[in-house]
Each structure stands twice: as C-alpha cells, then as structure tokens.
Protein backbone atom coordinates (compact mmCIF):
# COMPACT_ATOMS: atom_id res chain seq x y z
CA UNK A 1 -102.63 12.28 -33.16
CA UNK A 2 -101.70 12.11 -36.96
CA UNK A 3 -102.85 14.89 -39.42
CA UNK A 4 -106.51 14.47 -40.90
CA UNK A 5 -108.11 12.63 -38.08
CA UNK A 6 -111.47 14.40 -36.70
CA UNK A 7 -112.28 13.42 -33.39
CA UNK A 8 -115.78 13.60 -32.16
CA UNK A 9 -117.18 13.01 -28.84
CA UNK A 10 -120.69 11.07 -28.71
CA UNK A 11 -123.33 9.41 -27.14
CA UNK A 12 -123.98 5.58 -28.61
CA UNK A 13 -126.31 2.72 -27.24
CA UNK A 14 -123.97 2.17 -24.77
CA UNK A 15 -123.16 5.37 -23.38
CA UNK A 16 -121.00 8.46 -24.42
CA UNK A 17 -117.63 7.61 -26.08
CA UNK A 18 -114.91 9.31 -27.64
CA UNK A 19 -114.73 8.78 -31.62
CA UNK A 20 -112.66 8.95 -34.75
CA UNK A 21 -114.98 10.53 -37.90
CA UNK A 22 -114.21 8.08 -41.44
CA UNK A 23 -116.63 9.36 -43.42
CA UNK A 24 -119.98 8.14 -42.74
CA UNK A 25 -118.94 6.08 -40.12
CA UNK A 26 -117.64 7.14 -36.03
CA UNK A 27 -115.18 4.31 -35.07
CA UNK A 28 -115.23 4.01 -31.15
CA UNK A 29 -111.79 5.14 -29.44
CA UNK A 30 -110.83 4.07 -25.77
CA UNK A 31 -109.51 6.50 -23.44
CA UNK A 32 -109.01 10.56 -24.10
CA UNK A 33 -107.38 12.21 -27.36
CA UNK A 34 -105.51 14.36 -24.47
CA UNK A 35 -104.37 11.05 -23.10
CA UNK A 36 -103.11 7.21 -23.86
CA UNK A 37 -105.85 6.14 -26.06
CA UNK A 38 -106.54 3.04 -28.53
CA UNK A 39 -109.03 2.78 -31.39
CA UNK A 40 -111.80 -0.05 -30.97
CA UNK A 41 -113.24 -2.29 -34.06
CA UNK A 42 -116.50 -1.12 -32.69
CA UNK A 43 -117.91 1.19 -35.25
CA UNK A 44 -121.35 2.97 -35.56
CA UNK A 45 -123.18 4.76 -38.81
CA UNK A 46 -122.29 8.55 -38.39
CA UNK A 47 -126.40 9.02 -38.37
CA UNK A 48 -126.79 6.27 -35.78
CA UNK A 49 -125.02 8.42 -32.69
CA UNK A 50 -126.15 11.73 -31.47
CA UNK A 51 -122.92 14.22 -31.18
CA UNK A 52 -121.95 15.75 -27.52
CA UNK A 53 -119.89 18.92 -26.80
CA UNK A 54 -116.26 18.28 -27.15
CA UNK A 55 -115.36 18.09 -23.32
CA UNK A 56 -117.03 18.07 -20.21
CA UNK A 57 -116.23 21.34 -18.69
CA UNK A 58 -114.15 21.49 -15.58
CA UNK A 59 -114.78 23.47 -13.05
CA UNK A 60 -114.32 26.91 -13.06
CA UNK A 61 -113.49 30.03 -10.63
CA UNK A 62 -114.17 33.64 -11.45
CA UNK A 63 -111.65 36.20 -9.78
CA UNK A 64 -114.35 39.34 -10.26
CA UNK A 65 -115.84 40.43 -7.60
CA UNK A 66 -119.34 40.75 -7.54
CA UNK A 67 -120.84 43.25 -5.55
C-alpha cells in the first residue's frame, strides 16, 4: 500500500466493496488491502455509497470465566 491512500470499506448498488478515497470520489478495489488486491475503473461519488465498519469481525473467544 503506498503512503496517502485511504481505504474505505462500503456498501454500493451492487453490494459491499472495498474502496480507495480520491477526494470526492471511492474508486472500487478487488480483493482485501490485507491481501493481493487490484483497483477497478469502477468509481462511485463519495455521497453516492453508504460507509461500513472497516472489517467484518472474526470470531472471538473470551478466556474469563464467568461465574
């Protein structure tokens, strides 16, 4: 990932996507930013998507016990 880029996560038309913020506009990327990814032309207005947490959450395990 090269310095600058803001990467979003968001749900389009189409379904949820990860993205790459320009400006006003979210450009469409294939795959993960944690993984082998490649940026689409597909490109949306920044006001035209709805923004989604980061990541889905895995699952998690507590070690407490709970009595």
């Amino acid at each position: 990932m090269a310095d600058g880029q803001i990467w979003c996560r968001f749900q389009a038309e189409d379904g949820p996507s990860y993205g790459l913020v320009e400006g006003d506009t979210v450009i469409r990327v294939e795959g993960s930013p944690f993984a082998e990814h490649r940026v689409t032309a597909k490109a949306y207005p920044r006001d035209g998507v709805k923004l989604l947490v980061p990541v889905i959450p895995g699952r998690s395990a507590s070690l407490n016990r709970h009595w």
